[in-house]
C-alpha atoms as a PDB file:
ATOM      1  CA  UNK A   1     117.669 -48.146  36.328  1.00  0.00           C
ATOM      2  CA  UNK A   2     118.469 -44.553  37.423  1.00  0.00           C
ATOM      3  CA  UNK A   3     115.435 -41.536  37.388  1.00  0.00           C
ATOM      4  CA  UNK A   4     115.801 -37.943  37.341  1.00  0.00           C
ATOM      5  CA  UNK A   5     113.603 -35.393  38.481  1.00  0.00           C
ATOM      6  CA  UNK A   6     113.856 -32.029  37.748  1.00  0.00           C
ATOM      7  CA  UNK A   7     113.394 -29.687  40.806  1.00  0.00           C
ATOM      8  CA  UNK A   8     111.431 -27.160  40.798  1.00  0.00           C
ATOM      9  CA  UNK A   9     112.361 -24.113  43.435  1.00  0.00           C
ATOM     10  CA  UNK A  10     112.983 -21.079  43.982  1.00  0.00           C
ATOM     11  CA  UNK A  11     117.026 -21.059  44.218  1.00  0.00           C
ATOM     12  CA  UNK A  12     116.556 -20.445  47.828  1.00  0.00           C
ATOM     13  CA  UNK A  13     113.794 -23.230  48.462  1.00  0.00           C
ATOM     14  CA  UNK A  14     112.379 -26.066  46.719  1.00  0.00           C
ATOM     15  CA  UNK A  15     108.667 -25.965  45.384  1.00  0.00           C
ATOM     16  CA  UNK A  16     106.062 -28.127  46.898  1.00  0.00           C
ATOM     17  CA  UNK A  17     105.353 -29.997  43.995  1.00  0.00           C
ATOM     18  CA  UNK A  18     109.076 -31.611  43.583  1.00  0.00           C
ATOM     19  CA  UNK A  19     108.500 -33.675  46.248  1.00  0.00           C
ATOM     20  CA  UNK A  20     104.965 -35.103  44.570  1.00  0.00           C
ATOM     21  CA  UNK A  21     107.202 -35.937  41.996  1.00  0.00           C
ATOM     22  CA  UNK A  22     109.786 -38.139  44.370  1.00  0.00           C
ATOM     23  CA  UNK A  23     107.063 -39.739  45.249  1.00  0.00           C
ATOM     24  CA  UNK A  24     105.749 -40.467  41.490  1.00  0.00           C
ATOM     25  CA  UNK A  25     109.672 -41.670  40.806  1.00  0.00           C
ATOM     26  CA  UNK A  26     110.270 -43.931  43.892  1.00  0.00           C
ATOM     27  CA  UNK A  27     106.746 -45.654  42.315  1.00  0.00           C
ATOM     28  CA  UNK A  28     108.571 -46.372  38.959  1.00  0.00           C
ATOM     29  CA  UNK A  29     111.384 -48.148  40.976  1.00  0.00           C
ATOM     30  CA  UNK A  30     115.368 -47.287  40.881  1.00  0.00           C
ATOM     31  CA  UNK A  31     117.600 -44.950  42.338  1.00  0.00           C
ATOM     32  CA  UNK A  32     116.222 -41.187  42.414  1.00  0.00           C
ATOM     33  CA  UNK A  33     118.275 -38.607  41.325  1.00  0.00           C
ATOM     34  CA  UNK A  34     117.357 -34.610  41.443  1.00  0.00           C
ATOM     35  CA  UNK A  35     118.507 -32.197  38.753  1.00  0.00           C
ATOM     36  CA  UNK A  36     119.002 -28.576  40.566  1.00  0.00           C
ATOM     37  CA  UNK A  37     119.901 -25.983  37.944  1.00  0.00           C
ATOM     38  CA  UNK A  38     119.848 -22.511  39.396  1.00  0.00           C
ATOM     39  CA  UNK A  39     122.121 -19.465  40.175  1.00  0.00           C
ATOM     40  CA  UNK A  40     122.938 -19.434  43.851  1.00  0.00           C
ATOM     41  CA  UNK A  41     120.975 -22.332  44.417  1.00  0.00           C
ATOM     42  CA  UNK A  42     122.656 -24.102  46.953  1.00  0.00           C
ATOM     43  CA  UNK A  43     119.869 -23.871  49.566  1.00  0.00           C
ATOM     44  CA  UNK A  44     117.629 -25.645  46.954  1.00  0.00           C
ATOM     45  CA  UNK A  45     120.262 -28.501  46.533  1.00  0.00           C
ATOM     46  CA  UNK A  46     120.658 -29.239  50.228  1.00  0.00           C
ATOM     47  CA  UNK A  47     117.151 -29.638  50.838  1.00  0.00           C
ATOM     48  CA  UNK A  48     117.025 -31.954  47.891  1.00  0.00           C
ATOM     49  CA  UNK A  49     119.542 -33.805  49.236  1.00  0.00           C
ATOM     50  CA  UNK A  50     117.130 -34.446  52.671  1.00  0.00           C
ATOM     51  CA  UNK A  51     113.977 -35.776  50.965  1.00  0.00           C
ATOM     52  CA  UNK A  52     113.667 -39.231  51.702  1.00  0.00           C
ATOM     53  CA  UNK A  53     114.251 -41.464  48.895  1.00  0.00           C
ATOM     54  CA  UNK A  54     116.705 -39.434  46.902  1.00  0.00           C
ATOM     55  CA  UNK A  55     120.448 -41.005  46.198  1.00  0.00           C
ATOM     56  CA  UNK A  56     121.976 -38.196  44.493  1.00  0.00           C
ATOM     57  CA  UNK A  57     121.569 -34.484  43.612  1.00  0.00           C
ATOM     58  CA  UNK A  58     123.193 -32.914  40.628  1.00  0.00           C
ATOM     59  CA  UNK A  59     123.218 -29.112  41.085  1.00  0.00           C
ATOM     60  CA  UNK A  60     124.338 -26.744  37.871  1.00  0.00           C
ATOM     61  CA  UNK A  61     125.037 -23.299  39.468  1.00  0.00           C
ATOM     62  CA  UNK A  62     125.020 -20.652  37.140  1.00  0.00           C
ATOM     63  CA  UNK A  63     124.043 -17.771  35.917  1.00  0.00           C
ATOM     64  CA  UNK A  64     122.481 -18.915  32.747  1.00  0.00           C
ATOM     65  CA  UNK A  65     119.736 -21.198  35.042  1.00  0.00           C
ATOM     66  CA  UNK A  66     118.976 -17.719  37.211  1.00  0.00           C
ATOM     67  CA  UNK A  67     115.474 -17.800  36.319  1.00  0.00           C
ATOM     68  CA  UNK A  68     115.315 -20.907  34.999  1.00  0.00           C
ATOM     69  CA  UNK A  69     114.872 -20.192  31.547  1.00  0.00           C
ATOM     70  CA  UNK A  70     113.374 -22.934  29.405  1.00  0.00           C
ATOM     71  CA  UNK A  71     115.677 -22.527  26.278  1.00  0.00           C
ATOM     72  CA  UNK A  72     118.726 -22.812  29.013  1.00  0.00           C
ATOM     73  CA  UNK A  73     117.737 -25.667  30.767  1.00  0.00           C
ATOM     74  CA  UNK A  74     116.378 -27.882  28.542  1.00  0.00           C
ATOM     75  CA  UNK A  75     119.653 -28.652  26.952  1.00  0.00           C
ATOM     76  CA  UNK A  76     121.652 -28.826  30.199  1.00  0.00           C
ATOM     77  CA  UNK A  77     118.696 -31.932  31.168  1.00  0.00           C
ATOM     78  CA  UNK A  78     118.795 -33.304  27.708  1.00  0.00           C
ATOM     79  CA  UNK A  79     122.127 -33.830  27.999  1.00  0.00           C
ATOM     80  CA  UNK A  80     121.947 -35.068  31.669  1.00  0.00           C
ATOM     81  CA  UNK A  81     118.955 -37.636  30.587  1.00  0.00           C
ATOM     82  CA  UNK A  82     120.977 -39.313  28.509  1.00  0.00           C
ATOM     83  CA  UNK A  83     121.944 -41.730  31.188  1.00  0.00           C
ATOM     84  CA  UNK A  84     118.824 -42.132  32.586  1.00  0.00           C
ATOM     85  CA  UNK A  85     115.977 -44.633  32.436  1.00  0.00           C
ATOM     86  CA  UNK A  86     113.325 -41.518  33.025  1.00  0.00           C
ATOM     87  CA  UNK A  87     113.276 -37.846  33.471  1.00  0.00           C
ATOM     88  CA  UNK A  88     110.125 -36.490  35.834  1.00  0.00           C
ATOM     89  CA  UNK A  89     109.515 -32.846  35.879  1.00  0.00           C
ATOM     90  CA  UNK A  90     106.045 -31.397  37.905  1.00  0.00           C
ATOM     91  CA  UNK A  91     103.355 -30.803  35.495  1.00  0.00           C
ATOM     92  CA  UNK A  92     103.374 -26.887  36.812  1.00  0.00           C
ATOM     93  CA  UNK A  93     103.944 -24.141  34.304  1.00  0.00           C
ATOM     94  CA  UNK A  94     107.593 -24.423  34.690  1.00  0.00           C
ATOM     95  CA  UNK A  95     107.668 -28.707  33.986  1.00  0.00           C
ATOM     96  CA  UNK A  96     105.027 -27.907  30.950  1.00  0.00           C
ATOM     97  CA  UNK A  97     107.598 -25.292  29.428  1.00  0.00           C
ATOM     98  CA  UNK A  98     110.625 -27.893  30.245  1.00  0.00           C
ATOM     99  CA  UNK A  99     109.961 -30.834  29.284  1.00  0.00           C
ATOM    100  CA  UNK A 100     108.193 -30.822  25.567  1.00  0.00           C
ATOM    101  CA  UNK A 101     111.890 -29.218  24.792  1.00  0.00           C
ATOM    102  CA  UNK A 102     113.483 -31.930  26.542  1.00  0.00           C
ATOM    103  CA  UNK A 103     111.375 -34.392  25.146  1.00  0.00           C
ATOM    104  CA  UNK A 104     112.638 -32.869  21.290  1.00  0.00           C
ATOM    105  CA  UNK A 105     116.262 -32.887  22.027  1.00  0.00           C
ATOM    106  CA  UNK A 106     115.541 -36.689  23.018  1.00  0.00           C
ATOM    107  CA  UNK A 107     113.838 -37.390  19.775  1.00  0.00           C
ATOM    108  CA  UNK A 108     111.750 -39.678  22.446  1.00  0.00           C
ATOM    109  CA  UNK A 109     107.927 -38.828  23.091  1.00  0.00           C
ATOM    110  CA  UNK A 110     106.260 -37.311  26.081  1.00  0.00           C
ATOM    111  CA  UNK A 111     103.687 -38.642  28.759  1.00  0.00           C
ATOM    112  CA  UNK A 112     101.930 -35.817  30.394  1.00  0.00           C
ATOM    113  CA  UNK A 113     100.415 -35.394  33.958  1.00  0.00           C
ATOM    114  CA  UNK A 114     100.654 -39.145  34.986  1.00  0.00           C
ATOM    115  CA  UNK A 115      98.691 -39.531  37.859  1.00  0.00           C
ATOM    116  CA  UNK A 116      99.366 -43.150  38.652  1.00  0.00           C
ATOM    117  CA  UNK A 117     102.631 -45.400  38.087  1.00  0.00           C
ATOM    118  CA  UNK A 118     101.416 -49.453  37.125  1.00  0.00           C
ATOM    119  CA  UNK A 119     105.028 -49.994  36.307  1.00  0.00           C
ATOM    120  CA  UNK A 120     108.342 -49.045  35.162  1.00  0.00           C
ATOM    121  CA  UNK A 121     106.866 -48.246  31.397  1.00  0.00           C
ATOM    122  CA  UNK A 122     102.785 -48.064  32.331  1.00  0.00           C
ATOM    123  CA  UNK A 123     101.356 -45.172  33.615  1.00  0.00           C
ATOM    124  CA  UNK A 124      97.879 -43.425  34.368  1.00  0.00           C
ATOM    125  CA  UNK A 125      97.057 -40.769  33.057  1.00  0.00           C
ATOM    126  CA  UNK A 126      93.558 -38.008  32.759  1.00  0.00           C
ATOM    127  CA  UNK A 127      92.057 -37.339  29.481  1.00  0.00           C
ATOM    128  CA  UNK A 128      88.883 -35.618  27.789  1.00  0.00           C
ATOM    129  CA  UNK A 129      88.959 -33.319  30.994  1.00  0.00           C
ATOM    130  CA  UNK A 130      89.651 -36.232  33.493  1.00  0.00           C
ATOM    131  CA  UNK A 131      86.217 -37.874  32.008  1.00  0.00           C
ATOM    132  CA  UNK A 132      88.364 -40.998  31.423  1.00  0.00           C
ATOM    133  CA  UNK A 133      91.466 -42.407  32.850  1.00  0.00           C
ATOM    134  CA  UNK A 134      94.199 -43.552  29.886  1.00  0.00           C
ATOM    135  CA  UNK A 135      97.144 -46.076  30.248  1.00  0.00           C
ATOM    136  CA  UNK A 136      99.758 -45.493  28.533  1.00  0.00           C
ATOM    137  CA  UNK A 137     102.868 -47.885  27.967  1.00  0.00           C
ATOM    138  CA  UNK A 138     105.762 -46.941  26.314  1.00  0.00           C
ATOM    139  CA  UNK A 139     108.479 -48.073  24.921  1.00  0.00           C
ATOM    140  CA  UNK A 140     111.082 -45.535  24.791  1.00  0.00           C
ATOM    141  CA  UNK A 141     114.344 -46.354  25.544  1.00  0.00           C
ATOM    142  CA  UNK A 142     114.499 -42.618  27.901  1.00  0.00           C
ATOM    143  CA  UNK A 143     110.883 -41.808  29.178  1.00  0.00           C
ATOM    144  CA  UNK A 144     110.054 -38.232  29.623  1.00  0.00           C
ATOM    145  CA  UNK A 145     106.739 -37.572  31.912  1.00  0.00           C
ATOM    146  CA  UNK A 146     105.310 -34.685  33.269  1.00  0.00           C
ATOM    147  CA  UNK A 147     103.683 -35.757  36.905  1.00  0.00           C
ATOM    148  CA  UNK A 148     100.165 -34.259  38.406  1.00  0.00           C
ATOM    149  CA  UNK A 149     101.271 -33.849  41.618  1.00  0.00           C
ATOM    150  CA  UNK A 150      97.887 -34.533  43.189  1.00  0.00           C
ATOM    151  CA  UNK A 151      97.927 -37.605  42.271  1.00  0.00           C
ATOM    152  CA  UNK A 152     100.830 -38.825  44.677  1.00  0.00           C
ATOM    153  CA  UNK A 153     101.517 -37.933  48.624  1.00  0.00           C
ATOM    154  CA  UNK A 154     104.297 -35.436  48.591  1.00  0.00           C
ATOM    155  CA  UNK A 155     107.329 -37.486  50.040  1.00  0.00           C
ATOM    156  CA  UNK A 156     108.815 -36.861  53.669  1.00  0.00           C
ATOM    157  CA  UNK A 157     111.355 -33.518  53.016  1.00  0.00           C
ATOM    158  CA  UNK A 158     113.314 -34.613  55.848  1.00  0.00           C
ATOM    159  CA  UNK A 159     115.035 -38.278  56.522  1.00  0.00           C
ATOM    160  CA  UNK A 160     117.866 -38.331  53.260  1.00  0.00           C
ATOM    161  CA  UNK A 161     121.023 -37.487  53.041  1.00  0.00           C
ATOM    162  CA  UNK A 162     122.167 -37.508  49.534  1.00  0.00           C
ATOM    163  CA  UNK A 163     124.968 -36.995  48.211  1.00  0.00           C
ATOM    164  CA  UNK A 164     125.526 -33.669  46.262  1.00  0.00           C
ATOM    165  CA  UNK A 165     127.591 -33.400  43.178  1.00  0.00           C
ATOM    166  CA  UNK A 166     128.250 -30.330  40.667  1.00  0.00           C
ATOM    167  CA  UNK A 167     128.023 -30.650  37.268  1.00  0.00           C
ATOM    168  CA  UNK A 168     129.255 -28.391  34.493  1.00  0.00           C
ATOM    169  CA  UNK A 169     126.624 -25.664  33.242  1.00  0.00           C
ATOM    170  CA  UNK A 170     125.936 -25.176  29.674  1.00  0.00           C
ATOM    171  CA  UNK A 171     126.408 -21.894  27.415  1.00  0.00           C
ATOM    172  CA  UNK A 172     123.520 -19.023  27.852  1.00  0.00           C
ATOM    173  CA  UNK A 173     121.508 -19.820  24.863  1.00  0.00           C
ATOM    174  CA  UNK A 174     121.169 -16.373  23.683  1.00  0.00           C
ATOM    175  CA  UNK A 175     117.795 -16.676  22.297  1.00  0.00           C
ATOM    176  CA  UNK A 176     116.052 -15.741  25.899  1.00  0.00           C
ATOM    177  CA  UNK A 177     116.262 -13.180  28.375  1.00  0.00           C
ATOM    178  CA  UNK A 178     114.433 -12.601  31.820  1.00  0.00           C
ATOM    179  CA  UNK A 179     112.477  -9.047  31.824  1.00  0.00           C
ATOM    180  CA  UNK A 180     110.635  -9.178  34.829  1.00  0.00           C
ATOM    181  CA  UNK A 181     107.786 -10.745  37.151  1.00  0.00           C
ATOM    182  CA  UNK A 182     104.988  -9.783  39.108  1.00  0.00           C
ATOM    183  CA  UNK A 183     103.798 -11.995  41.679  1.00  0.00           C
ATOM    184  CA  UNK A 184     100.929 -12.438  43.639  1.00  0.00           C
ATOM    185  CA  UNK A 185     101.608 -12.396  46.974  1.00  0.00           C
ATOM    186  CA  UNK A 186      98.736 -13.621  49.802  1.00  0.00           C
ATOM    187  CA  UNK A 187      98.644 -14.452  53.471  1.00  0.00           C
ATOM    188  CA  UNK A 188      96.726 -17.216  52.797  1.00  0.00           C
ATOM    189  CA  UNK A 189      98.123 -21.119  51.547  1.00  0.00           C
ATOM    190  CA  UNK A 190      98.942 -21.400  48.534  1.00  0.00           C
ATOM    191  CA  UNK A 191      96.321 -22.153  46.035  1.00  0.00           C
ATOM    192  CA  UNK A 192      97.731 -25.913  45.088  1.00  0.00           C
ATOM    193  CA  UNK A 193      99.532 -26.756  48.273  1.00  0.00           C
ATOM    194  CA  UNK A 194      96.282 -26.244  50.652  1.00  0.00           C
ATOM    195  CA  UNK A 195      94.740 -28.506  52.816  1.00  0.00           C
ATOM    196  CA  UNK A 196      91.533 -26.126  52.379  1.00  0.00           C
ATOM    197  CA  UNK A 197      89.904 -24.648  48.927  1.00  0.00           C
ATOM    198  CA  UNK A 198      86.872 -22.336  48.910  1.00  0.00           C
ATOM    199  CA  UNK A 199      86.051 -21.435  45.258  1.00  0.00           C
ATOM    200  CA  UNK A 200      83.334 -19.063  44.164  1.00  0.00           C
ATOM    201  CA  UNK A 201      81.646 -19.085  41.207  1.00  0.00           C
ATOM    202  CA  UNK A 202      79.414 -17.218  38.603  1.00  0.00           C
ATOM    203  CA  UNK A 203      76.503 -16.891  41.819  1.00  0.00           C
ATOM    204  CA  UNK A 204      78.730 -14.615  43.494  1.00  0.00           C
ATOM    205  CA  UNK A 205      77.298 -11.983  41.502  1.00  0.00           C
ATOM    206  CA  UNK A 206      80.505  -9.718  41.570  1.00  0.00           C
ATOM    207  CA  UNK A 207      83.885  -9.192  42.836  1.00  0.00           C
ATOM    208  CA  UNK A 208      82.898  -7.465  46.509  1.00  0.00           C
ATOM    209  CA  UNK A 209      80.699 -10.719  47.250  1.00  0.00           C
ATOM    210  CA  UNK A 210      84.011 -12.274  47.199  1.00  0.00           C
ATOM    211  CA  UNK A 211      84.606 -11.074  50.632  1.00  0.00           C
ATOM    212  CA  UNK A 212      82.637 -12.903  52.121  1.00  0.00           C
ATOM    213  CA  UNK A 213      84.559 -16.011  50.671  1.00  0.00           C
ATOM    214  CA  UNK A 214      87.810 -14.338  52.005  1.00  0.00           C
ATOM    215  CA  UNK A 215      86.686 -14.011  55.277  1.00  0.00           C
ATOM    216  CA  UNK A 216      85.652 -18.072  55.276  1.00  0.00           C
ATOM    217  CA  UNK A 217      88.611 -18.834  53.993  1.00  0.00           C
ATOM    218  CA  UNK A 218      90.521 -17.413  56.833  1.00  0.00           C
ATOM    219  CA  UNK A 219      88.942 -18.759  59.484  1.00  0.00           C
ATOM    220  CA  UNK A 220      89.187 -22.043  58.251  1.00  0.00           C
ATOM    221  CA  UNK A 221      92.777 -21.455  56.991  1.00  0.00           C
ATOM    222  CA  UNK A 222      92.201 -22.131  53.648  1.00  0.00           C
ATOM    223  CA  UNK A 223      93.393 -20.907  50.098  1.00  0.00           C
ATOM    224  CA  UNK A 224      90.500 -19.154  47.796  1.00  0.00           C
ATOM    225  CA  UNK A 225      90.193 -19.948  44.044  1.00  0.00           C
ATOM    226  CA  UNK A 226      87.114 -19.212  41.468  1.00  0.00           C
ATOM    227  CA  UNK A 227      85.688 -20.964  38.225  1.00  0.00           C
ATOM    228  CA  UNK A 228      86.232 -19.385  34.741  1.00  0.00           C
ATOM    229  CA  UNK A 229      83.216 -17.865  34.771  1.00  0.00           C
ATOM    230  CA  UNK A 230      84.119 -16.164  38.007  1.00  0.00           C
ATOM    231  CA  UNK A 231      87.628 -14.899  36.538  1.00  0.00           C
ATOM    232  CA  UNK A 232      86.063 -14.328  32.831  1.00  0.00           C
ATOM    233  CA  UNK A 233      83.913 -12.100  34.613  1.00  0.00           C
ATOM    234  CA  UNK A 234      86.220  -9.806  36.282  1.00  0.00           C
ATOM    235  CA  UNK A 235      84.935 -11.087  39.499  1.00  0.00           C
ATOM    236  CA  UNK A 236      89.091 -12.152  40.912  1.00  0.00           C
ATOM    237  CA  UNK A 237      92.341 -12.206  39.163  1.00  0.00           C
ATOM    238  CA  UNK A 238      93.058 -15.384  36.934  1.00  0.00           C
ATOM    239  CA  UNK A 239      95.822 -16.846  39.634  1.00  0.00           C
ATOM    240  CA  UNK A 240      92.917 -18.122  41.366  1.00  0.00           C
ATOM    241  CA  UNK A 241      91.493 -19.808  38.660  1.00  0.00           C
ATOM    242  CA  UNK A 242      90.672 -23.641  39.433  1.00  0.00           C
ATOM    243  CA  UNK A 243      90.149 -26.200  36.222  1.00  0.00           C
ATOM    244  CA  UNK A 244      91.161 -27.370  33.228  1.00  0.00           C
ATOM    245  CA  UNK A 245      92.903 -23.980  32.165  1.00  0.00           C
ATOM    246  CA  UNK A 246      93.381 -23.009  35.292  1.00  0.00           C
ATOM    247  CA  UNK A 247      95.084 -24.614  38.677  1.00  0.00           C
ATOM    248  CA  UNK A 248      94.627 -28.609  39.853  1.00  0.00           C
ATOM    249  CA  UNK A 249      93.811 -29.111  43.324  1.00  0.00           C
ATOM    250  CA  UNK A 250      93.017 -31.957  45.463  1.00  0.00           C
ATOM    251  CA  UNK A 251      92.694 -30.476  48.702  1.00  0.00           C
ATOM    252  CA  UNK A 252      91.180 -33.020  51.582  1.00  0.00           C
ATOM    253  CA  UNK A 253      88.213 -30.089  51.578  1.00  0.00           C
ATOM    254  CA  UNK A 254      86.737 -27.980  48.504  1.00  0.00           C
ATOM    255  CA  UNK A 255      83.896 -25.740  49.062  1.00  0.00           C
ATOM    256  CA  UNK A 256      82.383 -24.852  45.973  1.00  0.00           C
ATOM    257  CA  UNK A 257      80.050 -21.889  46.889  1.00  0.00           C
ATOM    258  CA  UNK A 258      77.981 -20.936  43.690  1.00  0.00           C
ATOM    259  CA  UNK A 259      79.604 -22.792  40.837  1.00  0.00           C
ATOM    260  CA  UNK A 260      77.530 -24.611  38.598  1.00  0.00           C
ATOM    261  CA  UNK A 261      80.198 -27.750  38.193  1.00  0.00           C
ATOM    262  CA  UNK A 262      81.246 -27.120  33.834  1.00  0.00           C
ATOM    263  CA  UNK A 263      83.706 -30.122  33.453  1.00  0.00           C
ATOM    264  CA  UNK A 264      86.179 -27.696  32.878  1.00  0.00           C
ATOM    265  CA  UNK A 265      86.142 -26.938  36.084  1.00  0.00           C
ATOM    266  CA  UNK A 266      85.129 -30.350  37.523  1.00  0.00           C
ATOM    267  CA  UNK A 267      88.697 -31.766  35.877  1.00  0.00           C
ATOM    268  CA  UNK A 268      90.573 -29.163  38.378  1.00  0.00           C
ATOM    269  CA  UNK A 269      88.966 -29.973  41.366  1.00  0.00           C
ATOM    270  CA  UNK A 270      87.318 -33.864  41.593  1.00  0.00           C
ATOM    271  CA  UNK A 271      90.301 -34.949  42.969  1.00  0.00           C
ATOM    272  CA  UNK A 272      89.466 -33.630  46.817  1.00  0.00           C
ATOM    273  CA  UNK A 273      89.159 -36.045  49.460  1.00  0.00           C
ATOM    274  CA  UNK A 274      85.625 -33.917  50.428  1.00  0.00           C
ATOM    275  CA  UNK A 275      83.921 -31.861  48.038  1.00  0.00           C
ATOM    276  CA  UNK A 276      80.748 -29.866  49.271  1.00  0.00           C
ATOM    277  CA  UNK A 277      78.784 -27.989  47.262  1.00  0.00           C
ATOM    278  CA  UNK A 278      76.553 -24.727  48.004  1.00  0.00           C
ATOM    279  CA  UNK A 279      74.022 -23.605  44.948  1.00  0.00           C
ATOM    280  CA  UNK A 280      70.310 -22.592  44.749  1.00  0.00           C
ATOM    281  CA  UNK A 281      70.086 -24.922  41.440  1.00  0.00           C
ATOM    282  CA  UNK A 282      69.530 -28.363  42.888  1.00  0.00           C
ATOM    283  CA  UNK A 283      69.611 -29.748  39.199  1.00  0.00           C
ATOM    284  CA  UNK A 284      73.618 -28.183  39.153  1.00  0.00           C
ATOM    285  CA  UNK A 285      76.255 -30.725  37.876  1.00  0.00           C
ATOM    286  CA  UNK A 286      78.517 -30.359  41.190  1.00  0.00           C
ATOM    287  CA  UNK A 287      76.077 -31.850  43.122  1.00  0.00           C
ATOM    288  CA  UNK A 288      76.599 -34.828  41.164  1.00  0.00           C
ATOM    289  CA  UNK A 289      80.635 -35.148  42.499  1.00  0.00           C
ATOM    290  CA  UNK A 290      80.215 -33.618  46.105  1.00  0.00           C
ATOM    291  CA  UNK A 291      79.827 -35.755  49.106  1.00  0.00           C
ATOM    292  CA  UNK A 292      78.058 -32.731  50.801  1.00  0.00           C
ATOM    293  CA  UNK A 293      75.376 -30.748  49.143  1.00  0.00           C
ATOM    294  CA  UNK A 294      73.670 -27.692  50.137  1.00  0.00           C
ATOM    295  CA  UNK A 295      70.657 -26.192  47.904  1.00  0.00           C
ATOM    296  CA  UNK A 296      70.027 -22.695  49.271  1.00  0.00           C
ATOM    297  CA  UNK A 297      70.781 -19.058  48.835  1.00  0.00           C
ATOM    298  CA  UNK A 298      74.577 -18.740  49.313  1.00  0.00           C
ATOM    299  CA  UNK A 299      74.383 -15.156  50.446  1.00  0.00           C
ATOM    300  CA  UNK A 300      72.224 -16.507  53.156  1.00  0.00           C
ATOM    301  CA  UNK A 301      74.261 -20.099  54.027  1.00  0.00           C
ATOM    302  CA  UNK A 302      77.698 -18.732  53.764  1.00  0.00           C
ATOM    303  CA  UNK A 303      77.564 -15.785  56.352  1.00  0.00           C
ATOM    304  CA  UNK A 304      75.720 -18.264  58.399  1.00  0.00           C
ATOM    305  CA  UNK A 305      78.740 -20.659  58.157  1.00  0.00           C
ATOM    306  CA  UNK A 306      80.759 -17.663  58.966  1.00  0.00           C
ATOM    307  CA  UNK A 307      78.955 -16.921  61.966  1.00  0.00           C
ATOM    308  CA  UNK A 308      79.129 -20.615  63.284  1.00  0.00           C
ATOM    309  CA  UNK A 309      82.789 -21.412  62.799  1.00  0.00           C
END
């Protein structure tokens, strides 16, 4: 039994979340090959080939898989998963645009954003906002699964050495072309890769409060995020949104400074090691999944925080 994983990256580096989904891979058992399709890629492929675990990486260079285009690539690891027990992709934006596609060319079915692996066809996985835990077995003869990378350690990116081995690219669908991207760029971690989250809410009152969150944040090294309400409101941009439509994180700290705790958002963020909590409404629904809970005035408590640290 062979698995593939689909790496997500950058061309010149892989993305944090690939190596979440080693980890999720190694758990089903059987050797662990990575799928690199890029254009000038070949950084990305040799730091595949040092995660620990990994027996093989397949890299498709060309210029078709540039940026990674959904309508190019999902052929190219249709075709690939064809000898393969399993194909893992992060569930990111990228693995969510992937795989359905993949899943279609297969004529097989999809699991999405497994969290846990019971065995080789049983996995774990969050439904109804993360209000109940499914298992799902399948029976497919190829398995195609989408993995929520907080729910597994990332594996060690250094300690392999696996072999690399080109494979032909496919034709440029023709149905697809890249136009541009803006991206937001920060100082500060990464919003799903942080140790550290401090999210604001609705309380903050407006976007300038947010400051003060920004200042917290970079004392302590952390990342910032917000609730919908927060982003719905104008208050920050929607990359920082945390929840169900927004960003998962399971950070070993989340500071949730004036949000009220919707399940919406409570299914983005009740997977941190330590969750405190900082609202004036002591009857607020995150109090009811933090380990640390502070009722007062959060324009009071958080400057005082500030001061302290």
């Amino acid at each position: 039994m062979a698995i593939l994983v689909i790496a997500e990256h950058s061309n010149a580096a892989l993305g944090a979340a690939t190596l979440n989904t080693v980890t999720a891979a190694k758990a089903i058992g059987g050797d662990v090959h990575v799928l690199v399709a890029g254009a000038g890629c070949a950084a990305a492929a040799e730091a595949a080939a040092k995660i620990d675990g990994v027996a093989k990486v397949l890299v498709a260079d060309d210029a078709a898989y540039a940026h990674q285009l959904p309508e190019n690539v999902a052929p190219l690891v249709a075709e690939q998963g064809k000898s393969y027990s399993h194909v893992l992709a992060p569930a990111t934006t990228t693995g969510k645009n992937l795989l359905p596609r993949v899943a279609a060319l297969l004529d097989t079915d999809q699991i999405s954003e497994i969290i846990a692996v019971e065995s080789a066809d049983t996995f774990k996985r969050p439904i109804y906002a993360g209000n109940a835990i499914a298992t799902v077995q399948s029976s497919a003869a190829i398995k195609v699964i989408t993995v929520r990378g907080t729910g597994f350690d990332a594996a060690a990116a250094e300690g392999g050495s696996a072999a690399i081995e080109n494979i032909a690219a496919g034709a440029d669908a023709g149905i697809s072309s890249f136009v541009g991207e803006e991206l937001a760029k920060s100082d500060r971690p990464d919003l799903t890769s942080a140790r550290v989250v401090v999210s604001g809410g609705r309380g903050m009152g407006n976007g300038d409060n947010f400051e003060m969150l920004y200042k917290l944040a970079d004392k302590l090294g952390a990342a910032v995020g917000a609730s919908r309400a927060a982003v719905d409101a104008g208050f920050v941009p929607n990359d920082l949104q945390v929840g169900q439509t927004g960003k998962i994180v399971a950070p070993d700290l989340y500071i949730a400074v004036g949000i009220s705790g919707a399940i919406q958002h409570l299914a983005g963020m009740s997977g941190s090691k330590v969750i405190v909590a900082i609202n004036k409404d002591e009857d607020a629904p995150i109090f009811q999944v933090a380990d640390y809970g502070l009722v007062a005035d959060l324009f009071e408590v958080v400057p005082q925080l500030d001061a302290a640290l």
